[in-house]
Protein backbone atom coordinates (compact mmCIF):
# COMPACT_ATOMS: atom_id res chain seq x y z
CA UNK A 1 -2.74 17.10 26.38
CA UNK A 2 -5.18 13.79 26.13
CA UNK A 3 -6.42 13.34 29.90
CA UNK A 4 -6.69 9.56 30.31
CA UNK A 5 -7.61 10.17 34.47
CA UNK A 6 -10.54 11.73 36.73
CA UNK A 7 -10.63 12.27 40.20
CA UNK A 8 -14.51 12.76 41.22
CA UNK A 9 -16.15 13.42 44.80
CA UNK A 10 -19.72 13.83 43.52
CA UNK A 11 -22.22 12.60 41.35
CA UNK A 12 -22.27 16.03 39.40
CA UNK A 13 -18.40 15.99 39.01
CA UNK A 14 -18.81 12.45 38.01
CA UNK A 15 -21.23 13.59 35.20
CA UNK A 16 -18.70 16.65 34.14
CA UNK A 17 -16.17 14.41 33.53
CA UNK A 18 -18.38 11.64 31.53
CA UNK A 19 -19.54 14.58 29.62
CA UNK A 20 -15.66 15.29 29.24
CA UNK A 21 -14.62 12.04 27.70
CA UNK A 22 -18.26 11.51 25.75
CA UNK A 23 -16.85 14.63 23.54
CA UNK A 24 -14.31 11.56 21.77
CA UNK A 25 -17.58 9.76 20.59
CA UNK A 26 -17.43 12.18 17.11
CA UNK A 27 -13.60 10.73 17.08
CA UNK A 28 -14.31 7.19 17.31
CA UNK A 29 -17.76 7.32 15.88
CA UNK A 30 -19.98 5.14 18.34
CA UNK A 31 -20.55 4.76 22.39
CA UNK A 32 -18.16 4.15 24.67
CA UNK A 33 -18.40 1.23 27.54
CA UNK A 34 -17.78 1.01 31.23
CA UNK A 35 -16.99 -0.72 34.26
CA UNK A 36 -17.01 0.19 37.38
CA UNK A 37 -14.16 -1.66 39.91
CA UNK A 38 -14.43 -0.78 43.75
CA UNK A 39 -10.65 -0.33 43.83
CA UNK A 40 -9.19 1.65 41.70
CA UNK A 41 -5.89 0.00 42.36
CA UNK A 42 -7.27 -3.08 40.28
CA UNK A 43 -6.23 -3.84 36.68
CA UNK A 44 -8.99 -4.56 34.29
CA UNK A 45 -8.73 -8.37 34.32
CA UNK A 46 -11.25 -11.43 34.26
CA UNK A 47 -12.02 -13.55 36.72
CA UNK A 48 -10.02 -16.49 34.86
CA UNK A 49 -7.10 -13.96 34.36
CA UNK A 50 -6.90 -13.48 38.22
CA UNK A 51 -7.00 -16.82 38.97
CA UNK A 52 -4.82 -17.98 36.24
CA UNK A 53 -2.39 -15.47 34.72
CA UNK A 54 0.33 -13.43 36.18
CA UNK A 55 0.08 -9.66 35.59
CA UNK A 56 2.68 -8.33 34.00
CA UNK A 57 3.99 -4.81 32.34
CA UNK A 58 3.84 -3.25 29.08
CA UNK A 59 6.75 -0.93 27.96
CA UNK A 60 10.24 -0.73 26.40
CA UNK A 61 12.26 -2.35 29.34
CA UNK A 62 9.99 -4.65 30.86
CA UNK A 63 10.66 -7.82 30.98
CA UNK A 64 8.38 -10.64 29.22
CA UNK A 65 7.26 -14.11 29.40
CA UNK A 66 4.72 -16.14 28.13
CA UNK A 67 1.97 -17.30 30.60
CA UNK A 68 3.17 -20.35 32.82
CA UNK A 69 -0.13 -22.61 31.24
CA UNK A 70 -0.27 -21.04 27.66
CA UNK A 71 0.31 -24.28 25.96
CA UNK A 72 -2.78 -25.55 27.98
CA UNK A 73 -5.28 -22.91 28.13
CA UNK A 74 -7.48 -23.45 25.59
CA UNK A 75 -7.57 -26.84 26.43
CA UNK A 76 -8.43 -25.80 30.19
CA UNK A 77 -10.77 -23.11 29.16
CA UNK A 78 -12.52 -25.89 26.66
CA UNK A 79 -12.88 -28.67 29.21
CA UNK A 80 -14.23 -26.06 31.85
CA UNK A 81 -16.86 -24.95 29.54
CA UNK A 82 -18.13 -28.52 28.25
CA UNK A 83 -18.61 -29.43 32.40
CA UNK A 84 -20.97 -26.39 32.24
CA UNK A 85 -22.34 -27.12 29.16
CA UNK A 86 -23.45 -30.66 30.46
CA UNK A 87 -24.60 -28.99 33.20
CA UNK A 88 -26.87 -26.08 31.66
CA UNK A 89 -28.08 -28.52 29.16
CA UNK A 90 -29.43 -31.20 31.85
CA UNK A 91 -31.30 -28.40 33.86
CA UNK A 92 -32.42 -25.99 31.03
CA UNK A 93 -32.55 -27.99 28.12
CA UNK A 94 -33.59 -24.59 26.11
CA UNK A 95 -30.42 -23.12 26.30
CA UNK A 96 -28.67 -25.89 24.14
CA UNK A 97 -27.86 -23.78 21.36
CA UNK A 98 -25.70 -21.54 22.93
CA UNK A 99 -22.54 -20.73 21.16
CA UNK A 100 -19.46 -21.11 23.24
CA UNK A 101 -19.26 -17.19 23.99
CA UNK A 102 -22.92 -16.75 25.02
CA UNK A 103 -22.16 -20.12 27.29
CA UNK A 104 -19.40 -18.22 28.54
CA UNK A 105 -21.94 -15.31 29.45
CA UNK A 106 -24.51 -17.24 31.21
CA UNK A 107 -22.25 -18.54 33.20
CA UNK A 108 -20.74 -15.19 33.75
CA UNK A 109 -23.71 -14.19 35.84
CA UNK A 110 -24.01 -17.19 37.81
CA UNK A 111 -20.41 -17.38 39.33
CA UNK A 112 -18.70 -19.27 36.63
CA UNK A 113 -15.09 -18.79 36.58
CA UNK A 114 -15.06 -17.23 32.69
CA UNK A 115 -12.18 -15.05 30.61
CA UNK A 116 -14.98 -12.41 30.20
CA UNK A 117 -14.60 -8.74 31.74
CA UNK A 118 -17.87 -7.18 32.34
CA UNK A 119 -18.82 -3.58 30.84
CA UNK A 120 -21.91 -1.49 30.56
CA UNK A 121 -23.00 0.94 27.95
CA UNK A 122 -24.15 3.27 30.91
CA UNK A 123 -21.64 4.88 33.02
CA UNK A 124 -23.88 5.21 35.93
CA UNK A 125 -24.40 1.74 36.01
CA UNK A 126 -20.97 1.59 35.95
CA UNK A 127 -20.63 3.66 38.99
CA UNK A 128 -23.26 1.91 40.65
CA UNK A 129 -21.12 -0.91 40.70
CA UNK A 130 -17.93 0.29 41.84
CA UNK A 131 -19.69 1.88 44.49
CA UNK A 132 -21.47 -1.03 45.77
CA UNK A 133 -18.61 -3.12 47.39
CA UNK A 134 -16.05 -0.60 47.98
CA UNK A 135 -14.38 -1.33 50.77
CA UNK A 136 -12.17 1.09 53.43
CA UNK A 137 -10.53 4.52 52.30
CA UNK A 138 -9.58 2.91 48.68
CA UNK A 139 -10.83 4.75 45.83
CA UNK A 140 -13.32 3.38 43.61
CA UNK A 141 -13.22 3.49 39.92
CA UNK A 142 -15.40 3.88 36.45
CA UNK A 143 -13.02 3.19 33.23
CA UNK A 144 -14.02 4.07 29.81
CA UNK A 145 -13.06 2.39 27.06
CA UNK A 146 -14.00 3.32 23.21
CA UNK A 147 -13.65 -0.07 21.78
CA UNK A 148 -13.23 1.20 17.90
CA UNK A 149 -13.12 -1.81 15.48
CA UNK A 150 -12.74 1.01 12.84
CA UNK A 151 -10.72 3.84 13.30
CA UNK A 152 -6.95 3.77 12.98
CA UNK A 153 -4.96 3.01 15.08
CA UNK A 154 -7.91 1.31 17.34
CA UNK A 155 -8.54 -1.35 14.62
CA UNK A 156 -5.25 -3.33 15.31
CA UNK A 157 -6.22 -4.40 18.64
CA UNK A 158 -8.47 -6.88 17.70
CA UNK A 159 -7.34 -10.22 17.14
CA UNK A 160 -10.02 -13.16 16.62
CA UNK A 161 -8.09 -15.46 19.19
CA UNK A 162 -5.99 -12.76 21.27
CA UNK A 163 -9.07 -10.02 21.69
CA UNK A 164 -12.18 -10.94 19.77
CA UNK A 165 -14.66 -8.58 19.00
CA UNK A 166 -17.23 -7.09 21.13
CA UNK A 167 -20.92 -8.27 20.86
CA UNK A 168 -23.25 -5.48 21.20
CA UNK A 169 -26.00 -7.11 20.00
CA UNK A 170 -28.67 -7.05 23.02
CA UNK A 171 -31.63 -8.03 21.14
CA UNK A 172 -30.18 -11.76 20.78
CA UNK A 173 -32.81 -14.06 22.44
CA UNK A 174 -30.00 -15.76 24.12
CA UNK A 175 -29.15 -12.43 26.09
CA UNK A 176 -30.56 -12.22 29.65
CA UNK A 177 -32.99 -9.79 30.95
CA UNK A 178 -30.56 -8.70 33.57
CA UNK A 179 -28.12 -8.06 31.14
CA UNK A 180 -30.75 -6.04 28.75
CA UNK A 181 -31.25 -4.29 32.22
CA UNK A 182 -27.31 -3.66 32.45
CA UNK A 183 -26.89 -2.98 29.30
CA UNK A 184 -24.31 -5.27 29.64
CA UNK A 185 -21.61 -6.23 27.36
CA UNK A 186 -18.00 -8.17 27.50
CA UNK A 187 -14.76 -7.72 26.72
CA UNK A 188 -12.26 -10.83 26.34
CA UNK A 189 -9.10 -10.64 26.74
CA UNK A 190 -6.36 -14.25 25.65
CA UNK A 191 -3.11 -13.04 24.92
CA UNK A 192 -0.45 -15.39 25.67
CA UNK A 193 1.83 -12.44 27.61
CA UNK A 194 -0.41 -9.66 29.01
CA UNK A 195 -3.45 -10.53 31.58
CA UNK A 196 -5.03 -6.94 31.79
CA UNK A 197 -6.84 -4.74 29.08
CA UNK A 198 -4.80 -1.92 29.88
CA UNK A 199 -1.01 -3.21 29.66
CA UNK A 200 -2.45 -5.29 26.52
CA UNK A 201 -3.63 -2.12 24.97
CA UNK A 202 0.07 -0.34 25.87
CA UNK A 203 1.61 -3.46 24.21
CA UNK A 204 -0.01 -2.49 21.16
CA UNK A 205 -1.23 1.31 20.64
CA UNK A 206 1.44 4.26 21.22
CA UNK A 207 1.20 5.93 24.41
CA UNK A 208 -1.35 8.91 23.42
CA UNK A 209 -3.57 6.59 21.68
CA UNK A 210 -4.09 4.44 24.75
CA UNK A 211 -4.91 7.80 26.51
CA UNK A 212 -7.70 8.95 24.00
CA UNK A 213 -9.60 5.41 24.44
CA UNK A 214 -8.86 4.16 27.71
CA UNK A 215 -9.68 6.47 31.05
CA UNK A 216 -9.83 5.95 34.53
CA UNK A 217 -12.31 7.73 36.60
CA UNK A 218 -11.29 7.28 40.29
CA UNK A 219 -14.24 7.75 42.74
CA UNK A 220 -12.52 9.56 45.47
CA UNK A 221 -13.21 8.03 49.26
CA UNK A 222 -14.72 11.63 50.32
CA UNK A 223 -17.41 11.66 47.40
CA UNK A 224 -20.58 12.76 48.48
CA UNK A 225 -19.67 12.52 52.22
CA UNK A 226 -20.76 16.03 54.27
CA UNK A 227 -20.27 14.49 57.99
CA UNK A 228 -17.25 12.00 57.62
CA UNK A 229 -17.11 8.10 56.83
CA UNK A 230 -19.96 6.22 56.89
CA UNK A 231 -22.33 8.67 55.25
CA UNK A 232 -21.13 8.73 51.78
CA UNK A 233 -22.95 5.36 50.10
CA UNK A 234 -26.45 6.62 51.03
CA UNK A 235 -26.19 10.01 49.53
CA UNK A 236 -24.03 8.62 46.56
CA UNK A 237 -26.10 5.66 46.14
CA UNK A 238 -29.97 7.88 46.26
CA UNK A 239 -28.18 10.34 43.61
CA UNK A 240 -26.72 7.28 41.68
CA UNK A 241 -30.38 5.10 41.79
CA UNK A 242 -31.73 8.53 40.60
CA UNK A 243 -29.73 8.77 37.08
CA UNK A 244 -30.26 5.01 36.55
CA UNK A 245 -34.19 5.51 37.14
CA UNK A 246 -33.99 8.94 34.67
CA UNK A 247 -31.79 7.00 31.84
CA UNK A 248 -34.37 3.84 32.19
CA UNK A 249 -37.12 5.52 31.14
CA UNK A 250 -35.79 6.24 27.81
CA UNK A 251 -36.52 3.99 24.49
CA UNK A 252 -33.10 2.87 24.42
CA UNK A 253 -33.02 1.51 28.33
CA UNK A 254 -35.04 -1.48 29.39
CA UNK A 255 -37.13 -1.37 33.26
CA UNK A 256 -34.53 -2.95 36.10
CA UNK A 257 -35.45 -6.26 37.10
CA UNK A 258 -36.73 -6.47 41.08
CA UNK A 259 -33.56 -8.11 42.40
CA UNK A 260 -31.34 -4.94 41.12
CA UNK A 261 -29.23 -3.28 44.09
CA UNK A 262 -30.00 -6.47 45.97
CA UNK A 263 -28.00 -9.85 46.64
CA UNK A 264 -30.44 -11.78 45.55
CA UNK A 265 -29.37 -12.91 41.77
CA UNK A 266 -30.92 -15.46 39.71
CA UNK A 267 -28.29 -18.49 39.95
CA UNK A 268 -27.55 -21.78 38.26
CA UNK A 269 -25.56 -23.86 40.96
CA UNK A 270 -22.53 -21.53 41.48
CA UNK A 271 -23.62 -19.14 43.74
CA UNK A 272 -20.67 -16.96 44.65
CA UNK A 273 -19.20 -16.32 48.03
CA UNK A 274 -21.03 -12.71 49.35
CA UNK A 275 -17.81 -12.97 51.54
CA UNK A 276 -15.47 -9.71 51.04
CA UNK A 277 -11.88 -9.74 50.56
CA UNK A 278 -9.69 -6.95 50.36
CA UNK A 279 -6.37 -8.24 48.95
CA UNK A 280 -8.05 -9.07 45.51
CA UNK A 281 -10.70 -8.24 43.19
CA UNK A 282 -14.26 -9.81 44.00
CA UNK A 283 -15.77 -11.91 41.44
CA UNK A 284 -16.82 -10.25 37.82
């Protein structure tokens, strides 16, 4: 049987189970991605698909609808993204060639309201972040996903306006040193129906196929914790700065920048609310 969930209370049994799912990479025939969520209750959806869409359910007697503003949304996501544009160009008058995705990606990073889902090619990174906000009792979570653009069934999913591509190109000079730092890549997700990666990817692999490239980690509330609440970030976050230092210092990893594991995040005018909510996800 394909495990598509984890439940981990350590950094080691974190690692045993990346180890776990890393075996698929001879399968699918490159890396997986990751992002970490600090709720493990929340679907994998963009900031614009939280804001905009309603979630809804993939399977045999669900019931469908297209998205209330479908007939609109390129025209809202268009008009949002030339106000930026304007913007970025008047202050930074180098960034003028961007292309509307890498647009989309700068203004990722400096609170922009964007269709883009963040992901990492380095799960502890990953975990890093879900661990970083969590909140309460919930669970945190790191999902994997093996975005294969080549192996069958995987190579249906993509669609160049319902789920373009992924860009893994970090060498562009148009990508940011934080996100050379992260490692960081996106997903993004348009479908005129579904709102989250994972009831999109239900919609259109069978169910053991969405098993084998989509996984769920959950960070259980306990991890790492040897004297009750309140002392599991500190000896989750020293082991978790520990295996982002060690994977750094390889070729393939670039040197953190000095506001990492801080709030303080180079901004363009849309500096996002550091104010926590519980009922929904925070901002990508």
């Amino acid at each position: 049987m394909i495990r598509d969930r984890f439940a981990r209370d350590s950094v080691a049994s974190f690692a045993s189970a990346i180890d776990c799912v890393c075996q698929r990479e001879v399968f699918f025939g490159q890396r997986a991605i990751y992002r970490g969520q600090s709720n493990s209750g929340w679907p994998l959806q963009s900031q614009w698909d939280r804001w905009f869409l309603h979630p809804q359910r993939a399977g045999l007697w669900e019931p469908y609808y297209v998205q209330p503003h479908e007939r609109v949304k390129i025209e809202m996501q268009r008009a949002f993204l030339d106000v930026f544009r304007r913007q970025v160009e008047l202050a930074l008058p180098q960034e003028a060639g961007r292309t509307d995705n890498q647009l989309w990606a700068l203004g990722q990073h400096h609170g922009l309201i964007t269709p883009l889902l963040d992901w990492t090619l380095d799960p502890y990174k990953a975990l890093y972040f879900a661990l970083r906000d969590r909140i309460g009792s919930e669970p945190a979570a790191v999902w994997v996903f093996y975005a294969s653009e080549t192996t069958s069934p995987y190579d249906a999913i993509w669609d160049d306006d319902d789920f373009p591509r992924i860009e893994r190109d970090l060498d562009s000079n148009y990508v940011s040193a934080r996100r050379r730092a992260q490692e960081g890549v996106f997903t993004r997700l348009s479908h005129p129906i579904f709102a989250d990666l994972e009831q999109y990817l239900r919609n259109r692999l069978p169910p053991p196929s969405v098993s084998l490239c989509l996984v769920k980690v959950e960070i259980l509330p306990s991890a790492g914790s040897s004297h009750g609440s309140g002392s599991t970030k500190p000896r989750w976050g020293s082991q978790v700065r520990a295996r982002i230092a060690s994977s750094t210092r390889s070729p393939r990893a670039p040197t953190l920048p000095s506001w990492w594991g801080t709030r303080e995040r180079p901004h363009l005018g849309y500096r996002r609310s550091t104010a926590r909510r519980s009922s929904r996800p925070p901002s990508d």
